[in-house]
N, C-alpha and C. Protein backbone atom coordinates (compact mmCIF):
# COMPACT_ATOMS: atom_id res chain seq x y z
N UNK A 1 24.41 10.78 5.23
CA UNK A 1 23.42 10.53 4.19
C UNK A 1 22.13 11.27 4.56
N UNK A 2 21.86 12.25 3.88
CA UNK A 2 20.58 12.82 3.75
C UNK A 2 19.43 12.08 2.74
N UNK A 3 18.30 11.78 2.95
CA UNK A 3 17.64 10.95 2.32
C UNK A 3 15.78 11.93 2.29
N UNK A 4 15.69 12.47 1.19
CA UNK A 4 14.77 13.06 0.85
C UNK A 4 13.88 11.59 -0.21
N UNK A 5 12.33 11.87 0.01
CA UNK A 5 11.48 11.08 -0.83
C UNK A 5 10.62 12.42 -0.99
N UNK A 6 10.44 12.18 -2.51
CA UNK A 6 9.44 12.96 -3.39
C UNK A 6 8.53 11.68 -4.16
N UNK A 7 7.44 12.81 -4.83
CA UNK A 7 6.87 11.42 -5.69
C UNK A 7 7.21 11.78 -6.62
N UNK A 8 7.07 11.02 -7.27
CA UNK A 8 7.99 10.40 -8.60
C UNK A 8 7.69 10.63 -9.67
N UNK A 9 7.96 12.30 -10.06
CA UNK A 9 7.49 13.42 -11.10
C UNK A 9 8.00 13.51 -12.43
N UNK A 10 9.57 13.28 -11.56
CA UNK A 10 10.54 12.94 -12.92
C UNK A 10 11.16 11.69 -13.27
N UNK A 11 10.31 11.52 -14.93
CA UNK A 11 10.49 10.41 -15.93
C UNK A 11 12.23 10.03 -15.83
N UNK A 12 12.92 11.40 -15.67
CA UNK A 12 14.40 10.96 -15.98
C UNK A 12 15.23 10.22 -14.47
N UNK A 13 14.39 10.65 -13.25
CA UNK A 13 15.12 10.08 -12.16
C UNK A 13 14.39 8.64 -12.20
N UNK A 14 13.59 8.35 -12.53
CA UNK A 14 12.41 7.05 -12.56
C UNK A 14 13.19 6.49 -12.95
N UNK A 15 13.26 6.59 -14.43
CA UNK A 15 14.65 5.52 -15.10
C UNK A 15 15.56 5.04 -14.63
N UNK A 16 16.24 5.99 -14.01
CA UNK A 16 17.51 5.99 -13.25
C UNK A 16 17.58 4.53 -12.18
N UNK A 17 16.21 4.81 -11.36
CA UNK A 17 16.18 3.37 -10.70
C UNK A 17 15.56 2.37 -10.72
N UNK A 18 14.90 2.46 -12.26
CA UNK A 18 14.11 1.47 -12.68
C UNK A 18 14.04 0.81 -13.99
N UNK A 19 14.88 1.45 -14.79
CA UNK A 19 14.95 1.54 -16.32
C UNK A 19 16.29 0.37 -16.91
N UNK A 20 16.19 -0.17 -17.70
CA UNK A 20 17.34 -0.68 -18.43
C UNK A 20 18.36 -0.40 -18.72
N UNK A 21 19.70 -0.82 -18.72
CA UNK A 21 21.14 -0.39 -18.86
C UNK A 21 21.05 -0.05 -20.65
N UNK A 22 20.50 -0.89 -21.09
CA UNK A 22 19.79 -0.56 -22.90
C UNK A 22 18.97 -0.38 -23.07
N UNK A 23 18.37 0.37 -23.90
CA UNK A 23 17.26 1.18 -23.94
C UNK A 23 16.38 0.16 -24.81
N UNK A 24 16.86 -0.75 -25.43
CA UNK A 24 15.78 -2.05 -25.76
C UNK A 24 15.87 -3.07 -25.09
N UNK A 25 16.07 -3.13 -23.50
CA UNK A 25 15.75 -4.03 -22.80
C UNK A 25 14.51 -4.18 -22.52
N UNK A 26 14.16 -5.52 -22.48
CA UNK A 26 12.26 -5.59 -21.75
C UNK A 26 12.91 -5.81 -20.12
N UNK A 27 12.19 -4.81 -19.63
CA UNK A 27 12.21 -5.22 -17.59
C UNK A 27 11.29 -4.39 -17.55
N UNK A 28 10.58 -4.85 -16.44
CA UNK A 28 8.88 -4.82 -15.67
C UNK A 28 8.89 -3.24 -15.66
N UNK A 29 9.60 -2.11 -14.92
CA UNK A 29 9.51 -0.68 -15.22
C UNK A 29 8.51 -0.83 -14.07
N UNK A 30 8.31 -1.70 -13.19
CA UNK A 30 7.01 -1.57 -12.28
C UNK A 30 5.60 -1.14 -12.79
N UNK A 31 5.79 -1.93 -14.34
CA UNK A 31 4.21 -1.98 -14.44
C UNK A 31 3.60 -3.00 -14.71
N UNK A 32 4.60 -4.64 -13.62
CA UNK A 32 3.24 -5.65 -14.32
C UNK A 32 2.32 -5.92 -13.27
N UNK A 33 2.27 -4.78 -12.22
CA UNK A 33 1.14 -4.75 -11.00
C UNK A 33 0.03 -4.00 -11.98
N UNK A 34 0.62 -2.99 -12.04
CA UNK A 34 -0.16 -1.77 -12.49
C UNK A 34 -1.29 -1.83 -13.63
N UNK A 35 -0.96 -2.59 -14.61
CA UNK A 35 -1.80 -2.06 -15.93
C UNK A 35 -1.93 -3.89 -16.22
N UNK A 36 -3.27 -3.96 -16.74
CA UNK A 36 -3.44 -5.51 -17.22
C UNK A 36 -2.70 -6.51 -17.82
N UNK A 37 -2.66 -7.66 -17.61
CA UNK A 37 -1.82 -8.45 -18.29
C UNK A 37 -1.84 -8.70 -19.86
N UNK A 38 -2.83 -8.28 -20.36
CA UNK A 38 -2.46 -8.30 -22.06
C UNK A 38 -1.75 -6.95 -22.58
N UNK A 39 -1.98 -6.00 -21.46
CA UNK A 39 -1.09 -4.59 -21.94
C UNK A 39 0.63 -4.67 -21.71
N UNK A 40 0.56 -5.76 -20.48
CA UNK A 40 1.55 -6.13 -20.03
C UNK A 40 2.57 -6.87 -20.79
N UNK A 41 1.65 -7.45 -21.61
CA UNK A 41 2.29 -8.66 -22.45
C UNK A 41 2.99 -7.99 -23.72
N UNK A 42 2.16 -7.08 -24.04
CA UNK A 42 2.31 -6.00 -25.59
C UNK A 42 3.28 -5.36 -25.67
N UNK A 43 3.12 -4.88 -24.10
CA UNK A 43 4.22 -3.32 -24.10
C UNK A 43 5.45 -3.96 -24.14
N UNK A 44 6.95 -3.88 -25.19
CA UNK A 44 8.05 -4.21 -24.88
C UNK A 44 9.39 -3.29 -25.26
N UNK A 45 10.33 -3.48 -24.80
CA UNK A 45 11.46 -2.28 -24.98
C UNK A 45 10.82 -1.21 -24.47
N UNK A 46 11.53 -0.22 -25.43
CA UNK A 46 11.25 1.53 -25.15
C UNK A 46 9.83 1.83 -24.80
N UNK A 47 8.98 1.01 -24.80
CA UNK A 47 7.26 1.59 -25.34
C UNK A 47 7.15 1.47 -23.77
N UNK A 48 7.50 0.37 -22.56
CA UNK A 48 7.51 0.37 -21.44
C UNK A 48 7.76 1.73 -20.72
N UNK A 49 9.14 2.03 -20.97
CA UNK A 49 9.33 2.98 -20.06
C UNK A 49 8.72 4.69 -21.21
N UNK A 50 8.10 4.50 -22.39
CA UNK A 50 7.63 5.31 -22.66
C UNK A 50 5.85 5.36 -21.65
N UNK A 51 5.09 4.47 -21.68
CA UNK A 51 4.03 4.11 -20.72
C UNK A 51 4.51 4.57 -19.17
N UNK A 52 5.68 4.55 -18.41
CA UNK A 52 5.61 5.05 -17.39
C UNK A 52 6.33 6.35 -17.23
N UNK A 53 7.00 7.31 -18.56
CA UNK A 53 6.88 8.48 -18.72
C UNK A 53 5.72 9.71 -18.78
N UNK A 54 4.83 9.01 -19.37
CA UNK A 54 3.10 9.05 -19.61
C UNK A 54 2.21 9.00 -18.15
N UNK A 55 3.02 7.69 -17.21
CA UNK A 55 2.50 7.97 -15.62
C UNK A 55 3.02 9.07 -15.03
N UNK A 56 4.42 9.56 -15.16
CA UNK A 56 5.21 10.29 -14.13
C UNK A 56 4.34 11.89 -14.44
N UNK A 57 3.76 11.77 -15.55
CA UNK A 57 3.56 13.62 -15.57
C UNK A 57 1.80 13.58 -15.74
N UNK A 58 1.34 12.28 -15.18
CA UNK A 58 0.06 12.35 -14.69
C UNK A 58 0.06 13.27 -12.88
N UNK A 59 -1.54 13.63 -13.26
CA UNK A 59 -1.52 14.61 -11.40
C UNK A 59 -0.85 13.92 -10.52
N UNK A 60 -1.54 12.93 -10.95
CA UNK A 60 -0.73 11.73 -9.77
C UNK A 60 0.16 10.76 -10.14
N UNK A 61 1.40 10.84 -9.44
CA UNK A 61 2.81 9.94 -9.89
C UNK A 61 2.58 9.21 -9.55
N UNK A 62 3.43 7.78 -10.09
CA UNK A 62 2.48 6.29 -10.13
C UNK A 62 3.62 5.73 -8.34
N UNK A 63 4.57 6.34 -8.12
CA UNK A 63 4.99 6.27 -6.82
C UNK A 63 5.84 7.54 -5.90
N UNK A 64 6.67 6.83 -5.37
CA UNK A 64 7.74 7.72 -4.80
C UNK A 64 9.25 7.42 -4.84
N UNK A 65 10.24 8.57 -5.00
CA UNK A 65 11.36 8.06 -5.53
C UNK A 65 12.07 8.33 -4.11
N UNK A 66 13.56 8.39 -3.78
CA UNK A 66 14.15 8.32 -2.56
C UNK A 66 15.25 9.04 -3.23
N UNK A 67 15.90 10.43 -2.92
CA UNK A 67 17.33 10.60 -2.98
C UNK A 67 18.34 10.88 -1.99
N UNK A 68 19.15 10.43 -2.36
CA UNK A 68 20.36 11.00 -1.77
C UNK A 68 21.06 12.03 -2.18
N UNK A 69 21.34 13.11 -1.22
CA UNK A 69 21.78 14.28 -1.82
C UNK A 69 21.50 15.13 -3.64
N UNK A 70 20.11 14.34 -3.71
CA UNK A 70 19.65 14.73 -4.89
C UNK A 70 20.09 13.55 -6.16
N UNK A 71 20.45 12.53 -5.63
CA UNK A 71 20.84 11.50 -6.68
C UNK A 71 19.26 10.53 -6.39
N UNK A 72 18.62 10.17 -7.71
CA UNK A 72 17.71 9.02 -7.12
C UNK A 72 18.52 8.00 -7.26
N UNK A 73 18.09 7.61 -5.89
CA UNK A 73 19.11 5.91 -5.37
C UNK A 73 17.34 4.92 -4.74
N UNK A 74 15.97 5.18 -4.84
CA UNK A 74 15.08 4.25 -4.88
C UNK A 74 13.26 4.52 -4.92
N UNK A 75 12.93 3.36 -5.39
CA UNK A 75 11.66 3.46 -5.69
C UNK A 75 10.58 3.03 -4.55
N UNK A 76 9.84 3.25 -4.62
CA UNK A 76 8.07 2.65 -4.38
C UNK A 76 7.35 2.92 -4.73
N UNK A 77 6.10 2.20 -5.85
CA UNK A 77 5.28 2.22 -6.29
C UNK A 77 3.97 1.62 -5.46
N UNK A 78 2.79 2.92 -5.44
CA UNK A 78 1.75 3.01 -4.36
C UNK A 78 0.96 3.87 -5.15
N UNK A 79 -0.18 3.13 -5.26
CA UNK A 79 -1.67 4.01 -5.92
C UNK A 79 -2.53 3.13 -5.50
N UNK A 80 -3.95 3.14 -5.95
CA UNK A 80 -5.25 2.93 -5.16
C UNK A 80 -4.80 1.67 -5.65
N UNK A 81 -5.27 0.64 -4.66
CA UNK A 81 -5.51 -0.51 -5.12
C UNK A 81 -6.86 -1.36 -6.62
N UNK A 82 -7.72 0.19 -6.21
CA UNK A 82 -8.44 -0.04 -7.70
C UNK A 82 -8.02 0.19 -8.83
N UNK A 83 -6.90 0.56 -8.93
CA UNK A 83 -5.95 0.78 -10.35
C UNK A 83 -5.06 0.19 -10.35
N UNK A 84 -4.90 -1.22 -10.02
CA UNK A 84 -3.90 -2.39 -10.22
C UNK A 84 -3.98 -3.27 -10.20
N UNK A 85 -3.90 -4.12 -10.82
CA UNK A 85 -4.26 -5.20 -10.34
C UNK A 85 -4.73 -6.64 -9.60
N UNK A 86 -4.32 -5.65 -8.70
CA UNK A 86 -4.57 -6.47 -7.29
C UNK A 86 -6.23 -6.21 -6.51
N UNK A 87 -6.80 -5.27 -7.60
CA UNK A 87 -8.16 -5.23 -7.53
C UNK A 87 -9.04 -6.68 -7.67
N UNK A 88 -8.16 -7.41 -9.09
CA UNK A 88 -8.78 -8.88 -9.12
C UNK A 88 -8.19 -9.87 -8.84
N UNK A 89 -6.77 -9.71 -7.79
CA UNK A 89 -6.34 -11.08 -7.79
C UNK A 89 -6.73 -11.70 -6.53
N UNK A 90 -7.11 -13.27 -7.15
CA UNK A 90 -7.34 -13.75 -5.95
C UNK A 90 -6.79 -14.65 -5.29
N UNK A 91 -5.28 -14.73 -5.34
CA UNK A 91 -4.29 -14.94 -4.06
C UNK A 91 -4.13 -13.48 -2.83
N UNK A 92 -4.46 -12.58 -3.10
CA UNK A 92 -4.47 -11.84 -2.13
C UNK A 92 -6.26 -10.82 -2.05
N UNK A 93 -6.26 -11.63 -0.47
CA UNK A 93 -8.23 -11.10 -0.45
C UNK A 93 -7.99 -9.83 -0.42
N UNK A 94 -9.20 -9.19 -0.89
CA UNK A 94 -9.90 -8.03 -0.48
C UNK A 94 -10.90 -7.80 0.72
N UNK A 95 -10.43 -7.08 1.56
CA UNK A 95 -10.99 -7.15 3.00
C UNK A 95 -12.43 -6.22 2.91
N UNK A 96 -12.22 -5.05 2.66
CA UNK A 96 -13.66 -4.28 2.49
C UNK A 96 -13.63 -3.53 1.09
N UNK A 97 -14.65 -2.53 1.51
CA UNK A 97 -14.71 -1.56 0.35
C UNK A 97 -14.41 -0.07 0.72
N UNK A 98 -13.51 -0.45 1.47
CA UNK A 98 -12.68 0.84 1.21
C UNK A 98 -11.52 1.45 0.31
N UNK A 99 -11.29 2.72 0.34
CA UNK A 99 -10.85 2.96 -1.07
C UNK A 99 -9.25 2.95 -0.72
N UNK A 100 -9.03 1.51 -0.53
CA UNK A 100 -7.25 1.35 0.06
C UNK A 100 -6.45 1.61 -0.85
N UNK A 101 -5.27 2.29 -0.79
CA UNK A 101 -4.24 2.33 -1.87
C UNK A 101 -3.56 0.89 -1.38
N UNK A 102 -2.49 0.35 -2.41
CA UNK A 102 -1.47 -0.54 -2.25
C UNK A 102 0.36 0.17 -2.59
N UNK A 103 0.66 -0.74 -1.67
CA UNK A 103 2.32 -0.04 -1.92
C UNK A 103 3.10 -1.70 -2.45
N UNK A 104 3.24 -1.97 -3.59
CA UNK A 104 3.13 -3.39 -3.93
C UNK A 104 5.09 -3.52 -4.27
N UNK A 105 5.83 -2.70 -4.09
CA UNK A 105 7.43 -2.21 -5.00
C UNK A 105 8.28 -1.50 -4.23
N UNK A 106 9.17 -1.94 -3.58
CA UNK A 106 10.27 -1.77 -3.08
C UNK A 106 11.39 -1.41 -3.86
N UNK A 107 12.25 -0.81 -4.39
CA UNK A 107 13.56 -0.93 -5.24
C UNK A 107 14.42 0.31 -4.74
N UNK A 108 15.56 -0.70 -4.56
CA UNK A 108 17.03 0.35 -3.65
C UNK A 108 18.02 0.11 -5.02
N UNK A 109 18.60 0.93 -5.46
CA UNK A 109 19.70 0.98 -6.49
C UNK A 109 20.84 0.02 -5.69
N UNK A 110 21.46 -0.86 -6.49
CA UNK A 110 22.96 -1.96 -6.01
C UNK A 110 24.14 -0.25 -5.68
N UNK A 111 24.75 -0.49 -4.32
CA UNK A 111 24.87 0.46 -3.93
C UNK A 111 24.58 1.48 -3.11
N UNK A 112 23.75 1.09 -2.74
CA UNK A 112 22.75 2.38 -1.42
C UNK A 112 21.94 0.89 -0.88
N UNK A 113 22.00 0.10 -0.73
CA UNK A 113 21.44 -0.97 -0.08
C UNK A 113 21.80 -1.42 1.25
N UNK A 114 21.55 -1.59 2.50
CA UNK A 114 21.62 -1.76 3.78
C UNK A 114 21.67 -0.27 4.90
N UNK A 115 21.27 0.82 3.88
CA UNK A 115 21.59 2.26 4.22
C UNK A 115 19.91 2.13 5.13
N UNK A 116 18.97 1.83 4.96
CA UNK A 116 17.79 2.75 5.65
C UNK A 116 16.94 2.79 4.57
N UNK A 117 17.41 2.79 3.61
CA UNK A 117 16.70 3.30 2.42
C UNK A 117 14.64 2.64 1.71
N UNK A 118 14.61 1.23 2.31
CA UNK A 118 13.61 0.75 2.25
C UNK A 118 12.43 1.25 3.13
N UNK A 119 13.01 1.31 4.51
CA UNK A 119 12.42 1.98 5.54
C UNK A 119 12.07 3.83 5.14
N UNK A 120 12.74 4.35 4.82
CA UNK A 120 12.46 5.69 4.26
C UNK A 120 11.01 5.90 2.87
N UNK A 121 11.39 4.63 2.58
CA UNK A 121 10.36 4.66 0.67
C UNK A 121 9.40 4.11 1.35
N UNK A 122 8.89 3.46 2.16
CA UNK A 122 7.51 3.36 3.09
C UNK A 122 6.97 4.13 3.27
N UNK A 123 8.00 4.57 4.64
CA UNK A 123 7.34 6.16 4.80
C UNK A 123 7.01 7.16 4.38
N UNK A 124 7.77 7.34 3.45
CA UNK A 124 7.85 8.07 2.29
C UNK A 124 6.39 8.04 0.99
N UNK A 125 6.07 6.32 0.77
CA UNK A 125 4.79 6.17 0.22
C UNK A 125 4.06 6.18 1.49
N UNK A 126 3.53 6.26 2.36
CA UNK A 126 2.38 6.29 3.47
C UNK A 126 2.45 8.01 3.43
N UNK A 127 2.95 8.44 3.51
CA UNK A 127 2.73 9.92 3.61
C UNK A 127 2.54 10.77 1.80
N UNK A 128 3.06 9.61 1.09
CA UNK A 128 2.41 10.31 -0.15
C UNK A 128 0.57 10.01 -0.37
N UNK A 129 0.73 8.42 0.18
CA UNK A 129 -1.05 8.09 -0.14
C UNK A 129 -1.77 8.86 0.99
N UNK A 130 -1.17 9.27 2.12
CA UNK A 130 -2.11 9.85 2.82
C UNK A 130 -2.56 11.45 2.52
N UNK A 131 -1.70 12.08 1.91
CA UNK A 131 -1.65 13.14 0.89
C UNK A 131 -2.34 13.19 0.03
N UNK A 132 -2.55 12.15 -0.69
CA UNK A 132 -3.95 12.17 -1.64
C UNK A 132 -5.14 11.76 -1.02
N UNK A 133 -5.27 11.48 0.16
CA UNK A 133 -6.66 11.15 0.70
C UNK A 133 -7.00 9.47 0.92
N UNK A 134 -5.87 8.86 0.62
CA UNK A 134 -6.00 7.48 0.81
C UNK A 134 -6.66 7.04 2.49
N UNK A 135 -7.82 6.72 2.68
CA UNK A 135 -8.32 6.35 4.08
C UNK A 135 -6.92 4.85 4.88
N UNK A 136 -6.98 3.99 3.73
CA UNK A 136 -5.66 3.06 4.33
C UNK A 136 -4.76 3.00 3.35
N UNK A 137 -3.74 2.31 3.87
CA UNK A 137 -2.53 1.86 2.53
C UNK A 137 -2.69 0.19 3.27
N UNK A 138 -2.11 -0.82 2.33
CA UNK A 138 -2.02 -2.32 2.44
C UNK A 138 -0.59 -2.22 1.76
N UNK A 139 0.10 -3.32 1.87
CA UNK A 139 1.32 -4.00 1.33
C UNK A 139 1.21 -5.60 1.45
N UNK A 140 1.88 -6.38 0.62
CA UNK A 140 1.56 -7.97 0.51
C UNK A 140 3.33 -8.16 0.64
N UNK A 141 4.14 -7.92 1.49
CA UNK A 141 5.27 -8.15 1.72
C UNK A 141 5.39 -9.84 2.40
N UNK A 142 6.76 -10.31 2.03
CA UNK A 142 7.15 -11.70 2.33
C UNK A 142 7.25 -12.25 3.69
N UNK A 143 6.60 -13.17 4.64
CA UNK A 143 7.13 -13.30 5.98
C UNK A 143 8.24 -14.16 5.43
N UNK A 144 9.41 -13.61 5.52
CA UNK A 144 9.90 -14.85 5.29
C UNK A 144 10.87 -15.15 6.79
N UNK A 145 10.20 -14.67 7.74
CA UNK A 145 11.01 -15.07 9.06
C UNK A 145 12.32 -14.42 9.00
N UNK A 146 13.58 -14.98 9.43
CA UNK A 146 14.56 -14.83 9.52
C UNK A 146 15.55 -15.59 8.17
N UNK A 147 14.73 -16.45 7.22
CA UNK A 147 15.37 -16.44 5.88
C UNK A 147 15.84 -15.32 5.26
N UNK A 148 16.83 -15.64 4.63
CA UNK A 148 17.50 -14.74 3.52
C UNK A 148 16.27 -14.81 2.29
N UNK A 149 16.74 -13.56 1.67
CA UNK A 149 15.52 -13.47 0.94
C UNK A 149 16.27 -13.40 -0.74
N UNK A 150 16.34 -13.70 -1.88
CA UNK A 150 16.90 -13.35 -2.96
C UNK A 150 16.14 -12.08 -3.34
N UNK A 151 17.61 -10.95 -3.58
CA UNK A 151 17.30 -9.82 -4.05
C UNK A 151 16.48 -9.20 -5.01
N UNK A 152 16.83 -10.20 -5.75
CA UNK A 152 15.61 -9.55 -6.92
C UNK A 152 14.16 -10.20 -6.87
N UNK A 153 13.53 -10.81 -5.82
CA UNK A 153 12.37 -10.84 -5.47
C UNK A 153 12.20 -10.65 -4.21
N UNK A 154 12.59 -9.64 -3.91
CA UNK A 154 12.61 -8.54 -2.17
C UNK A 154 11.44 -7.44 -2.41
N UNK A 155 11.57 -7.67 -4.24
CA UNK A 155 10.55 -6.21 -4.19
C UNK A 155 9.46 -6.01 -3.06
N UNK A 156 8.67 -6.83 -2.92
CA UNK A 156 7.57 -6.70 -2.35
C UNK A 156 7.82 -6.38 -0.69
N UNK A 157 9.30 -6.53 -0.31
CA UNK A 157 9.09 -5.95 1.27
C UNK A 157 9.35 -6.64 1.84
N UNK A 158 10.02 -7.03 3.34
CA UNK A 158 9.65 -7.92 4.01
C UNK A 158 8.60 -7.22 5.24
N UNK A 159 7.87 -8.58 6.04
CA UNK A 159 6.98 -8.30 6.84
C UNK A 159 7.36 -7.44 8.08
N UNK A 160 8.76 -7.65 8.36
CA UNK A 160 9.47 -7.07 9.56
C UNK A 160 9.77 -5.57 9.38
N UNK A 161 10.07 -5.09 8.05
CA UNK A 161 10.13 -3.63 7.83
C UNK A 161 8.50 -2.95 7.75
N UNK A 162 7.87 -3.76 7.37
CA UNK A 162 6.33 -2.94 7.51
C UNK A 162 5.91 -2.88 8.69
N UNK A 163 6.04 -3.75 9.62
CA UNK A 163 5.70 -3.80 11.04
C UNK A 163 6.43 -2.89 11.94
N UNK A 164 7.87 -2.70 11.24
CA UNK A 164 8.55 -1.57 11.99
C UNK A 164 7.73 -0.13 11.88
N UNK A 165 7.36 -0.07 10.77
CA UNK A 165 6.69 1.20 10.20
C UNK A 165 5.10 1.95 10.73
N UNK A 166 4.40 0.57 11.27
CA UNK A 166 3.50 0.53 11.91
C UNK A 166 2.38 -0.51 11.59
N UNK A 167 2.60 -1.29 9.99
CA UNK A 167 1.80 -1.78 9.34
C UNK A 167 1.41 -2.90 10.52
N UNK A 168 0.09 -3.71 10.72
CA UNK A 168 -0.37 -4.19 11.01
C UNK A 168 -0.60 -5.64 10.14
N UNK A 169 -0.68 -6.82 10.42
CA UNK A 169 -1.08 -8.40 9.93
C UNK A 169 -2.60 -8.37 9.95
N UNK A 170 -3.09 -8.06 8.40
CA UNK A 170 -4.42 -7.94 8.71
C UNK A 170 -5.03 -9.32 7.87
N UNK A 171 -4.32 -10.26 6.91
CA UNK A 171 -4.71 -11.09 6.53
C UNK A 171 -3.58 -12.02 5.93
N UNK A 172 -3.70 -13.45 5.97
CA UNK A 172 -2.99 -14.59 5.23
C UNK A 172 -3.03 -14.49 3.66
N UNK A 173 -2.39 -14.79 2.94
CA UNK A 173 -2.94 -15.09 1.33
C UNK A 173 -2.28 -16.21 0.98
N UNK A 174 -2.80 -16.49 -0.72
CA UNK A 174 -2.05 -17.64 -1.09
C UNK A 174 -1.15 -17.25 -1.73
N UNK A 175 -0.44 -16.53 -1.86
CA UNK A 175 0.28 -15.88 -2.78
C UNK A 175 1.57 -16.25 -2.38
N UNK A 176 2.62 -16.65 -3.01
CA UNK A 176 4.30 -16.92 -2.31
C UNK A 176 5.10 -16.51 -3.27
N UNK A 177 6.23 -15.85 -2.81
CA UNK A 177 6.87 -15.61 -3.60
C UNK A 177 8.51 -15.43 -3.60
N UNK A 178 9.19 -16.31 -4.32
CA UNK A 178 10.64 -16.52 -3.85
C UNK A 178 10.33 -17.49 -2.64
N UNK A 179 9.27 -18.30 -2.44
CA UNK A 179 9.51 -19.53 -1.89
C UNK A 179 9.13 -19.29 -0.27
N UNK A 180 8.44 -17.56 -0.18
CA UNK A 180 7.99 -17.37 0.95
C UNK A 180 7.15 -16.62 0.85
N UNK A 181 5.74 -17.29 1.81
CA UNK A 181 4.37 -17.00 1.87
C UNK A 181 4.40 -15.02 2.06
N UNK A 182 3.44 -14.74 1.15
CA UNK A 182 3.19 -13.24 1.24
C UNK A 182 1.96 -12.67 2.63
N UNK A 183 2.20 -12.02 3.31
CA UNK A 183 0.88 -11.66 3.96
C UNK A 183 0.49 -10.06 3.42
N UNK A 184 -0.89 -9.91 4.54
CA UNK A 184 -1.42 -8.83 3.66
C UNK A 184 -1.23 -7.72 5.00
N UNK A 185 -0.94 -6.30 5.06
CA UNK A 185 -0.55 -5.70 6.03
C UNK A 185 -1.40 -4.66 5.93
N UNK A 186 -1.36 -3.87 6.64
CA UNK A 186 -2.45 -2.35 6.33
C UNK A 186 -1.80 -1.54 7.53
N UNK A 187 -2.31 -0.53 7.25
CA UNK A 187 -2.25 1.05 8.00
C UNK A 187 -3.01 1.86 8.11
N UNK A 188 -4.00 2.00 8.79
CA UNK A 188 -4.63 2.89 8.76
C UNK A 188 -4.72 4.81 8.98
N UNK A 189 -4.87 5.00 7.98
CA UNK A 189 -4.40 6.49 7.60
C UNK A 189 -5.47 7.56 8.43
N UNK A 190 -6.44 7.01 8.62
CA UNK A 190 -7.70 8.32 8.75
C UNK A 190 -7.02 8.27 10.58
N UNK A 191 -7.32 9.75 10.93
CA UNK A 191 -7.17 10.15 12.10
C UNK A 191 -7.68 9.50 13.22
N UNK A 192 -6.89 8.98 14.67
CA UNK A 192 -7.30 7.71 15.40
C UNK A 192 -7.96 6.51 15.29
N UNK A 193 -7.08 6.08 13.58
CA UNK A 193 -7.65 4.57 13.01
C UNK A 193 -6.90 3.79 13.04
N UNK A 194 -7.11 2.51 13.28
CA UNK A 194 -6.36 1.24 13.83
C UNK A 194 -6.60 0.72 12.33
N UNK A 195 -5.36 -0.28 12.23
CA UNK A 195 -4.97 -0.89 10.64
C UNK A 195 -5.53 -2.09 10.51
N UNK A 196 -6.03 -2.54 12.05
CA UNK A 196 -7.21 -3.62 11.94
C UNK A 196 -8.80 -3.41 10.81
């Protein structure tokens, strides 16, 4: 398995690992971080993944995709934390005023799952935000210890793969999800900077 990450340019591989089996399904498309909750609420069916067709061929792609041998098999979605919502939420603090990106979206296609593949779309987003000039990246991934975690709320990461990666425990929140407390992690990107 060769495992290339690009960011996430093309609308048609996006779909691929994020999009609906019907094209009038409502599913999140990874934008109910991203864009406000009354836009959130509005946008439904096709108009969703038309809104993150509209992201993919912005300068900047709203993440990074993961392939295998040129198949996209996964996602992560990572932009400034001032363009998501996690600018105002307050289950997860805001530590300073620096201009942190967030990597808030994990997604491995059913099928390419236990491969590496989560661990790659990290790295993969840390080297895309550091590419745009991001000073840190943060993630709000699950401690959930040595619990099993239900798959379809894994998005967010667990704490043990960010820590593999280098991320650092830089704060508690109130935030839980799937029944296990979220923490807040960081990395510091700028040259001989600690994620403290």
């Amino acid at each position: 398995m060769t495992i290339e990450v690009r960011p996430a340019s093309v609308f048609e591989d996006v779909r691929t690992v994020l999009g609906p089996k019907s094209p009038d399904a409502n599913v999140c498309w990874c934008l109910s971080y991203r864009i406000p909750s009354k836009l959130n609420n509005e946008l439904r069916g096709p108009a969703r993944g038309e809104y993150v067709a509209e992201l993919c061929r912005a300068t900047t792609p709203p993440g990074v995709l993961a392939y295998d041998a040129g198949e996209p098999v996964g996602w992560a979605a990572v932009a400034p934390r001032s363009a998501t919502s996690f600018a105002r939420n307050r289950k997860i603090p805001h530590l300073d005023d620096l201009p942190v990106w967030s990597l808030w979206c994990i997604r491995v296609r059913p099928g390419h799952r236990k491969q590496g593949l989560s661990h790659a779309l990290i790295a993969g987003a840390v080297d895309f935000a550091r590419a745009q000039g991001a000073p840190m990246i943060e993630a709000y991934p699950l401690d959930n210890g040595d619990a099993r975690v239900d798959l379809t709320m894994a998005y967010a990461g667990l704490r043990k793969n960010f820590e593999r990666a280098g991320f650092v425990h830089a704060a508690d929140t109130t935030s839980v999800l799937a029944g296990h407390p979220r923490v807040l992690m960081r990395l510091d990107l700028r040259e001989g900077g600690s994620a403290g």
